[in-house]
N, C-alpha and C. Protein backbone atom coordinates (compact mmCIF):
# COMPACT_ATOMS: atom_id res chain seq x y z
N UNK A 1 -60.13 60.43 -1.70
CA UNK A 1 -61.27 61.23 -2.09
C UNK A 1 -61.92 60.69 -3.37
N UNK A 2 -61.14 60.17 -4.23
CA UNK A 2 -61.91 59.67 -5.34
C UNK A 2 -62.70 58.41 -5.29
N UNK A 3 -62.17 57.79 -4.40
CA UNK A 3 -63.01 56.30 -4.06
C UNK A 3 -63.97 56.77 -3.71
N UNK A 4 -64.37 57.92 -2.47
CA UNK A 4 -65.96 58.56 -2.10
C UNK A 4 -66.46 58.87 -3.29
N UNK A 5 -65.93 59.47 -4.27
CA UNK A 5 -66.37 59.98 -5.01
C UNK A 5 -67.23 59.03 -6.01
N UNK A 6 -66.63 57.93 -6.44
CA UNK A 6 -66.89 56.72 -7.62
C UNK A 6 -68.10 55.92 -6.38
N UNK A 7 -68.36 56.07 -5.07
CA UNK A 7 -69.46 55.84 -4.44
C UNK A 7 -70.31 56.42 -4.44
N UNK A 8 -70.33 57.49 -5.16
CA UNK A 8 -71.80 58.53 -4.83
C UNK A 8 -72.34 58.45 -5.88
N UNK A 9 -71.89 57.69 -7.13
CA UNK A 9 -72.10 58.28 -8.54
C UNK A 9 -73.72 57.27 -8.91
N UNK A 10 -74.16 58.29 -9.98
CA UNK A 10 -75.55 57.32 -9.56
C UNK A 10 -75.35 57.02 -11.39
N UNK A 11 -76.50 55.53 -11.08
CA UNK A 11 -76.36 54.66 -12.37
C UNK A 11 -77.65 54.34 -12.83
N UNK A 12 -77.60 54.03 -14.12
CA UNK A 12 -78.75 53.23 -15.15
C UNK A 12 -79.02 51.85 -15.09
N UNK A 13 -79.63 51.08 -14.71
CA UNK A 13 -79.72 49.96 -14.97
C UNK A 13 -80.49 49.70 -16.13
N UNK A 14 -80.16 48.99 -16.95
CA UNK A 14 -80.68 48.25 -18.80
C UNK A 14 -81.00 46.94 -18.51
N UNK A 15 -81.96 46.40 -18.58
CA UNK A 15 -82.30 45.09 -18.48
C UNK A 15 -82.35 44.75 -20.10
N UNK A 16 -82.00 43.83 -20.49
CA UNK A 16 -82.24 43.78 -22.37
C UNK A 16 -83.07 42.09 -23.09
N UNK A 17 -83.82 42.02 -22.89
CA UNK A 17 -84.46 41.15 -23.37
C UNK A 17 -84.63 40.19 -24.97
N UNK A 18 -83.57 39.87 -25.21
CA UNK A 18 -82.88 39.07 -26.71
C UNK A 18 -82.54 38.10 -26.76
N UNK A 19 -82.81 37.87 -27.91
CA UNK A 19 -82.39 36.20 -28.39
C UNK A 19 -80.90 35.92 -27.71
N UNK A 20 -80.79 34.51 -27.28
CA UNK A 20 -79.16 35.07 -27.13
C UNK A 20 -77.99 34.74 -28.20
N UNK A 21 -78.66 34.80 -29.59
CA UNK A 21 -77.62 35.01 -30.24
C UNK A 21 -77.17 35.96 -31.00
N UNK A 22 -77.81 37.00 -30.08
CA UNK A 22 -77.88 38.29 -30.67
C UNK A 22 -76.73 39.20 -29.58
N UNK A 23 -76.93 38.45 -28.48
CA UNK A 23 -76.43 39.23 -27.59
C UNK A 23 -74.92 39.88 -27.63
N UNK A 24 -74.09 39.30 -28.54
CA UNK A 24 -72.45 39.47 -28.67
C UNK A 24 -72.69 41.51 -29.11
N UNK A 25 -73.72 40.97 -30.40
CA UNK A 25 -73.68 42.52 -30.95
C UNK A 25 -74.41 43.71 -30.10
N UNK A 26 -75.37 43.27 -29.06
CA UNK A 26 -75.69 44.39 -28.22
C UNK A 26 -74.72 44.59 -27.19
N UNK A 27 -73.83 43.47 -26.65
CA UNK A 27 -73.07 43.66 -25.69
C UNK A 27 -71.98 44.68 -26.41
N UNK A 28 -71.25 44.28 -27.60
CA UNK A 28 -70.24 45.20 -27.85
C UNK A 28 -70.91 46.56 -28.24
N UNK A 29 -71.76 46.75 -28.97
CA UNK A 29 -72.47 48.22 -28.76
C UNK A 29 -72.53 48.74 -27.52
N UNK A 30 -72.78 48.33 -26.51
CA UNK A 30 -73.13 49.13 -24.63
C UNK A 30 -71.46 49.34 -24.17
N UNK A 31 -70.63 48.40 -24.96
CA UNK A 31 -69.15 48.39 -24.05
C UNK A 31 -68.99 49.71 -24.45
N UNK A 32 -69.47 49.98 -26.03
CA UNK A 32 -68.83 51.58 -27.05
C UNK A 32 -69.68 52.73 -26.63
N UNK A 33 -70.59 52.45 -25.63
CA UNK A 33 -70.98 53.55 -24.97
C UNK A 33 -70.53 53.70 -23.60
N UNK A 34 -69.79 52.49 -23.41
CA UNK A 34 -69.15 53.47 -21.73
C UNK A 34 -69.76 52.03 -20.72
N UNK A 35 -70.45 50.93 -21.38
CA UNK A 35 -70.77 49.84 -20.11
C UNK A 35 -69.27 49.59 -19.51
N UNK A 36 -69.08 48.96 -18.68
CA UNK A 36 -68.03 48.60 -18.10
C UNK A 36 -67.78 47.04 -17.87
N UNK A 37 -69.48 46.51 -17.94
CA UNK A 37 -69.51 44.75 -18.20
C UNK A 37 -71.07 44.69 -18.46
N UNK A 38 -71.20 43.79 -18.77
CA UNK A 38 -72.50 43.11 -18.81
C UNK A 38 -72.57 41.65 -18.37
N UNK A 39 -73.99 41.48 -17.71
CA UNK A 39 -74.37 40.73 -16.73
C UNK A 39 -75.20 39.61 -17.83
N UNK A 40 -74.77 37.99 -17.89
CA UNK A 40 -75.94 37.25 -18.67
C UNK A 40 -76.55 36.41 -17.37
N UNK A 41 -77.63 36.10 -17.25
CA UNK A 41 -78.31 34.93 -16.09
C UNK A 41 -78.55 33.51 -17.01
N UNK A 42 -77.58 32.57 -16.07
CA UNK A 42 -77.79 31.24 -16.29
C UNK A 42 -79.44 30.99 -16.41
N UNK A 43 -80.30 31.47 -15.15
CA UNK A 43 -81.70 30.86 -15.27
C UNK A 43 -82.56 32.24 -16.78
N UNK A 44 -82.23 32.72 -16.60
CA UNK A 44 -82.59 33.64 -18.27
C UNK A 44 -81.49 33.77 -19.15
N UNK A 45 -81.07 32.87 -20.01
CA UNK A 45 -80.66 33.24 -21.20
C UNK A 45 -80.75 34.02 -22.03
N UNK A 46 -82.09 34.66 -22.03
CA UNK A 46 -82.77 35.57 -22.64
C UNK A 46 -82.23 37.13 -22.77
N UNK A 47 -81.73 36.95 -20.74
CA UNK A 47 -81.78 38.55 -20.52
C UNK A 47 -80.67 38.98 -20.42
N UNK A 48 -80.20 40.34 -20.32
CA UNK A 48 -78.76 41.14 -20.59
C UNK A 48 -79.04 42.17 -19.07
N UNK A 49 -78.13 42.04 -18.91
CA UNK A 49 -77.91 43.54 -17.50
C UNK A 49 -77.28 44.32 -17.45
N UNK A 50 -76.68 45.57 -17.94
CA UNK A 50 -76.17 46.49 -17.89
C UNK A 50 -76.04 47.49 -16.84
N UNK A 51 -74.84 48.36 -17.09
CA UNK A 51 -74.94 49.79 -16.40
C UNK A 51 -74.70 50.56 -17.17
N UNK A 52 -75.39 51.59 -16.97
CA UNK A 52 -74.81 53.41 -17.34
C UNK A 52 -74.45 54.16 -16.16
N UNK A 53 -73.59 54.93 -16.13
CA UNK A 53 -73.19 56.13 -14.97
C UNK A 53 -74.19 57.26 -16.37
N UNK A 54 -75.02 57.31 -14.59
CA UNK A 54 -75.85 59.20 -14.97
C UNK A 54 -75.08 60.06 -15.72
N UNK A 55 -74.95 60.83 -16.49
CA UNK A 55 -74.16 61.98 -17.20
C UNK A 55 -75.55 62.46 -17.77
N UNK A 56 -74.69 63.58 -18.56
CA UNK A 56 -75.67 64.78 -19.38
C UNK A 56 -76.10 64.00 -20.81
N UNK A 57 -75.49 62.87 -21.35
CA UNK A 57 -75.60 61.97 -22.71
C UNK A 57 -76.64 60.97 -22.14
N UNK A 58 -76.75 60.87 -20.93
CA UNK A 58 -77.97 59.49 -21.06
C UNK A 58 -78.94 59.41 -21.55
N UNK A 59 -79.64 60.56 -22.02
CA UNK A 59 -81.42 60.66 -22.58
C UNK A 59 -80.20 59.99 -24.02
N UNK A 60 -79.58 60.69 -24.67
CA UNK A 60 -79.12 60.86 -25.94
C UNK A 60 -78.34 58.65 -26.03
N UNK A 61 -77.83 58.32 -24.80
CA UNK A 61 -77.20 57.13 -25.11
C UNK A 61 -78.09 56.33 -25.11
N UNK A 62 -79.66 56.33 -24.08
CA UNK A 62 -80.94 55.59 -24.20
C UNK A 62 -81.39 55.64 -25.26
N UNK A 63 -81.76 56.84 -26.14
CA UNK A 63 -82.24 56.56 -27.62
C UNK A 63 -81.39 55.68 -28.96
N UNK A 64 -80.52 56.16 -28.29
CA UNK A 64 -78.92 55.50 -29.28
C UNK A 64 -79.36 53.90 -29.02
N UNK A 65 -79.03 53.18 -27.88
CA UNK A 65 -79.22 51.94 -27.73
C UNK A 65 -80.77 51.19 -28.34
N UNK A 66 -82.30 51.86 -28.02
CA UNK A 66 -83.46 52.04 -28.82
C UNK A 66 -82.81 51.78 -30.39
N UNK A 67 -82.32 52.56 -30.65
CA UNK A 67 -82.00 52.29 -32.17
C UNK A 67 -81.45 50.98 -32.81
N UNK A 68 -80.51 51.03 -32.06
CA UNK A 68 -79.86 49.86 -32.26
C UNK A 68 -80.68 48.70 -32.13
N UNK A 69 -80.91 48.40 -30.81
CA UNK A 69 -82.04 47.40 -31.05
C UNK A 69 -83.10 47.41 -31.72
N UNK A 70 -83.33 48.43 -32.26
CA UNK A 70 -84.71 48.06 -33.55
C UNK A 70 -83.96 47.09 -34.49
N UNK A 71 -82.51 47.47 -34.86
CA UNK A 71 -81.82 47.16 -35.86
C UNK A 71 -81.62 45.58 -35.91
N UNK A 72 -81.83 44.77 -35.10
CA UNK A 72 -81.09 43.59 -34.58
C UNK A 72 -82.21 42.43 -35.00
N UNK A 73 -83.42 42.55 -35.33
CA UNK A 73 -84.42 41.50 -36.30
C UNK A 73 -83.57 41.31 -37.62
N UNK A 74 -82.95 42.62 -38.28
CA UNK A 74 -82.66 42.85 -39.56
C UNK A 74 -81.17 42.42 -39.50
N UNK A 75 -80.75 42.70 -38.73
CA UNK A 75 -79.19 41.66 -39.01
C UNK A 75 -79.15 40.42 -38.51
N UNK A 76 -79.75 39.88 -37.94
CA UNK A 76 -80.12 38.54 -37.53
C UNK A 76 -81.67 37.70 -37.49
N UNK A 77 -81.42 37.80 -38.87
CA UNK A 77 -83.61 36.84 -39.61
C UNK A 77 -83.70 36.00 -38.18
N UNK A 78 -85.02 35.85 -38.14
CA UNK A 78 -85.34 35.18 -37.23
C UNK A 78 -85.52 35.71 -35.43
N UNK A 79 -84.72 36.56 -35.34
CA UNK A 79 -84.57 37.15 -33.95
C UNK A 79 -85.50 38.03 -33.69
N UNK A 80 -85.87 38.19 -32.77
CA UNK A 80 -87.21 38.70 -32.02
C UNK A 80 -87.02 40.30 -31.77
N UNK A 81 -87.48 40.77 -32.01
CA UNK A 81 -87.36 42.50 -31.16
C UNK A 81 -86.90 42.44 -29.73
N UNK A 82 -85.61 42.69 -29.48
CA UNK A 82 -84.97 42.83 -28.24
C UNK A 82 -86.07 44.40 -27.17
N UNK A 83 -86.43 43.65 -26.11
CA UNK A 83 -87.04 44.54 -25.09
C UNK A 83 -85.86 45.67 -24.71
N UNK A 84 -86.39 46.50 -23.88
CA UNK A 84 -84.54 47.22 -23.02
C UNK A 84 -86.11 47.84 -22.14
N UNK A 85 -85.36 47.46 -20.52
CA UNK A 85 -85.93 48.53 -19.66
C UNK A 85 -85.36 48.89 -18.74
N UNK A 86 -85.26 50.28 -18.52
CA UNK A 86 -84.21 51.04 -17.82
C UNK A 86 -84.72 51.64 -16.52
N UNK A 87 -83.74 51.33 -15.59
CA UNK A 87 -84.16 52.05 -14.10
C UNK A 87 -83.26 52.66 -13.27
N UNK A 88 -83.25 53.49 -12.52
CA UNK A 88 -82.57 54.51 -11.91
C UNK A 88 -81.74 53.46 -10.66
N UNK A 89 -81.11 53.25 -10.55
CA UNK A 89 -80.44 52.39 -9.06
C UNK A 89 -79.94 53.93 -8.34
N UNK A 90 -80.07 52.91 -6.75
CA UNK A 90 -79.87 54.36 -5.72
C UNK A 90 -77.92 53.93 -5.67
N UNK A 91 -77.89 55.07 -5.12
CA UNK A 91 -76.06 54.62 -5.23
C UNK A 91 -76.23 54.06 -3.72
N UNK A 92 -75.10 53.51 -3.80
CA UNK A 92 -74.90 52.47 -2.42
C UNK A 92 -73.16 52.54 -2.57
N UNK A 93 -72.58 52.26 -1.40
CA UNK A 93 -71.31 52.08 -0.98
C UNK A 93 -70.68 50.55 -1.36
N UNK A 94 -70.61 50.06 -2.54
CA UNK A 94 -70.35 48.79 -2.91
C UNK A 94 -69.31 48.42 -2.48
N UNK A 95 -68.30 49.37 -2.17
CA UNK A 95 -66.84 48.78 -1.71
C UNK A 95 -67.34 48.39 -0.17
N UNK A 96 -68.37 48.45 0.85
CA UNK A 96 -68.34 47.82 2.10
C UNK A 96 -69.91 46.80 1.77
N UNK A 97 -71.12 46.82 1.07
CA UNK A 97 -72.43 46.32 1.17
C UNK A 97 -71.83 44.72 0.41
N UNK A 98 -71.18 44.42 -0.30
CA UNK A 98 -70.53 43.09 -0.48
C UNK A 98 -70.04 42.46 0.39
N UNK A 99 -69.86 42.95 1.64
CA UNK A 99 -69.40 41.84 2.58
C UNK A 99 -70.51 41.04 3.38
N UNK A 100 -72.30 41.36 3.68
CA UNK A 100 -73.15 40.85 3.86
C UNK A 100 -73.24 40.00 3.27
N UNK A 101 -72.97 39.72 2.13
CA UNK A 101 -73.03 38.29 1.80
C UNK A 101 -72.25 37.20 2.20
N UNK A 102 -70.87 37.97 3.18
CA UNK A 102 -70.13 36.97 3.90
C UNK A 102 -70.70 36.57 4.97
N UNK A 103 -71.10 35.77 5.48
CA UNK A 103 -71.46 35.52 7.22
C UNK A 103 -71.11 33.89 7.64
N UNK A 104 -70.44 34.31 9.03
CA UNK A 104 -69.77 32.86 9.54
C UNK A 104 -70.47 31.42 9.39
N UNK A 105 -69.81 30.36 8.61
CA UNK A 105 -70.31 29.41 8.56
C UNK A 105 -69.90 27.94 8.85
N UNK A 106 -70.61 27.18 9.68
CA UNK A 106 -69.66 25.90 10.25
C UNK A 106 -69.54 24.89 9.32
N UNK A 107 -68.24 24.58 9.43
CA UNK A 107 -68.31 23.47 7.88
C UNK A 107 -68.37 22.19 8.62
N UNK A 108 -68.11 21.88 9.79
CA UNK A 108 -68.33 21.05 10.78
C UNK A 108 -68.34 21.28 11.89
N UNK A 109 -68.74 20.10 13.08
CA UNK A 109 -69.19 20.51 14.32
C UNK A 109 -67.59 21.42 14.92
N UNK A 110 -66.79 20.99 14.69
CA UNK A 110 -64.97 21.41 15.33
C UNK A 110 -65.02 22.63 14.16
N UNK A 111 -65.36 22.83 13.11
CA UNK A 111 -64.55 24.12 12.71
C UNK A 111 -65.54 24.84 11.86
N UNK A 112 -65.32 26.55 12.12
CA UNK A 112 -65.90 27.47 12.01
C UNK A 112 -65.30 28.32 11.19
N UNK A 113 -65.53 28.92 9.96
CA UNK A 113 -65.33 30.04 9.07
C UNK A 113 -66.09 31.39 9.49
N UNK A 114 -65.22 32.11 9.89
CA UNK A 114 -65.78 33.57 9.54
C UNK A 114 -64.82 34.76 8.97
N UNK A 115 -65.93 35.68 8.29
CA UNK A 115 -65.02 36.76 7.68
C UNK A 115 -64.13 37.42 8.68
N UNK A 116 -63.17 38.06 7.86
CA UNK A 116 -62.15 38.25 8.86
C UNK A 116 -62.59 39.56 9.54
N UNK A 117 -63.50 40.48 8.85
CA UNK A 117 -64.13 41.59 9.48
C UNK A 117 -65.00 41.06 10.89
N UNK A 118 -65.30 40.06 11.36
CA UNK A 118 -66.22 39.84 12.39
C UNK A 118 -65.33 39.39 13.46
N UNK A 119 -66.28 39.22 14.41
CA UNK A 119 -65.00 39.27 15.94
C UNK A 119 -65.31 37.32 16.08
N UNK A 120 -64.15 37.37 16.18
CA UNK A 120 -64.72 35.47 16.46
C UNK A 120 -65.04 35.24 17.47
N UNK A 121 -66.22 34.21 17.69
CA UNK A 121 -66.95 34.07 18.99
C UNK A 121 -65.92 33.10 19.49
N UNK A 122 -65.90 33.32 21.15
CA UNK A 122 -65.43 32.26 21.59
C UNK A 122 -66.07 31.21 22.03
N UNK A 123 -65.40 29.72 21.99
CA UNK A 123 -65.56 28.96 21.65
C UNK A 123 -64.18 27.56 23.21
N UNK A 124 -65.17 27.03 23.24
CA UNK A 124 -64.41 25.75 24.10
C UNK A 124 -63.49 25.00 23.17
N UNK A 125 -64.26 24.41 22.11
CA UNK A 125 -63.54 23.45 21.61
C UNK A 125 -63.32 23.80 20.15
N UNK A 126 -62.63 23.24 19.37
CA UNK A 126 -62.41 23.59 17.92
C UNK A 126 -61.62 24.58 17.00
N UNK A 127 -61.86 24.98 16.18
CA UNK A 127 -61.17 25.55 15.55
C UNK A 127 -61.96 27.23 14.87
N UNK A 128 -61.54 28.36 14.56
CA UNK A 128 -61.88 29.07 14.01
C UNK A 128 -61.52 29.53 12.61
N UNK A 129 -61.42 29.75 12.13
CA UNK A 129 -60.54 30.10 10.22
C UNK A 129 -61.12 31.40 10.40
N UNK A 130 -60.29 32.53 10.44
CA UNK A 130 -60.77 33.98 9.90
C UNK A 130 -60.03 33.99 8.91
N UNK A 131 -61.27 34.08 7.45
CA UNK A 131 -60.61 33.94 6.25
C UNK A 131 -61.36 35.97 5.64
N UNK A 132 -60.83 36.02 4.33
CA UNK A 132 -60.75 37.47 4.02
C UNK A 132 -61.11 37.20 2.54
N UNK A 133 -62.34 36.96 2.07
CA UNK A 133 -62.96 36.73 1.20
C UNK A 133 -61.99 37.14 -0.19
């Protein structure tokens, strides 16, 4: 029951827009409000990704974080006013929507990978691998 439960729960997404040598001190600020990780992108260096779980503190943890990032020109000269923009994500069943990104793939003409959730096609010649990501 609690696994349904930690599926229904709905979240914040924080996009954070900063220098990235700023980013250590916004990341450990979001961990002390309850993030659970933060996301950096190789092709944006720039940007930060966060979560919040919805609660009754989010208006109050969104202004909190606002603050903070005003703060972050002034402890680090030179650094730019960090952006933050926040959006509602729909909840989704993450423990099963991660396996779409698995789908059977031939690594050669004789042998075939597929997730182990799929039915293996049959096949005349070769080999199959049902592997379990």
């Amino acid at each position: 029951m609690k696994h349904e439960a930690q599926s229904q729960r709905s979240w914040w997404e924080l996009k954070i827009e900063a220098d990235p040598q700023t980013h250590e001190a916004i990341c450990a600020y979001l961990f002390d409000l309850g993030c659970t990780g933060v996301l950096t992108h190789d092709h944006d260096p720039g940007q930060l990704q966060a979560y919040l779980q919805a609660d009754p503190k989010l208006v109050e943890q969104i202004e909190a974080i606002k603050k903070h990032l005003e703060k972050i020109p002034s402890l680090f000269p030179g650094a730019r006013m960090p952006t933050l923009h926040v959006k509602h994500v729909e909840s989704q069943n993450w423990s099963e929507n991660w396996k779409r990104f698995f789908t059977p793939e031939a690594i050669t003409d004789g042998l075939l990978i597929i997730p182990a959730w799929e039915t293996p096609p049959s096949i005349s010649s070769g080999k199959v691998i049902l592997m379990d990501p």
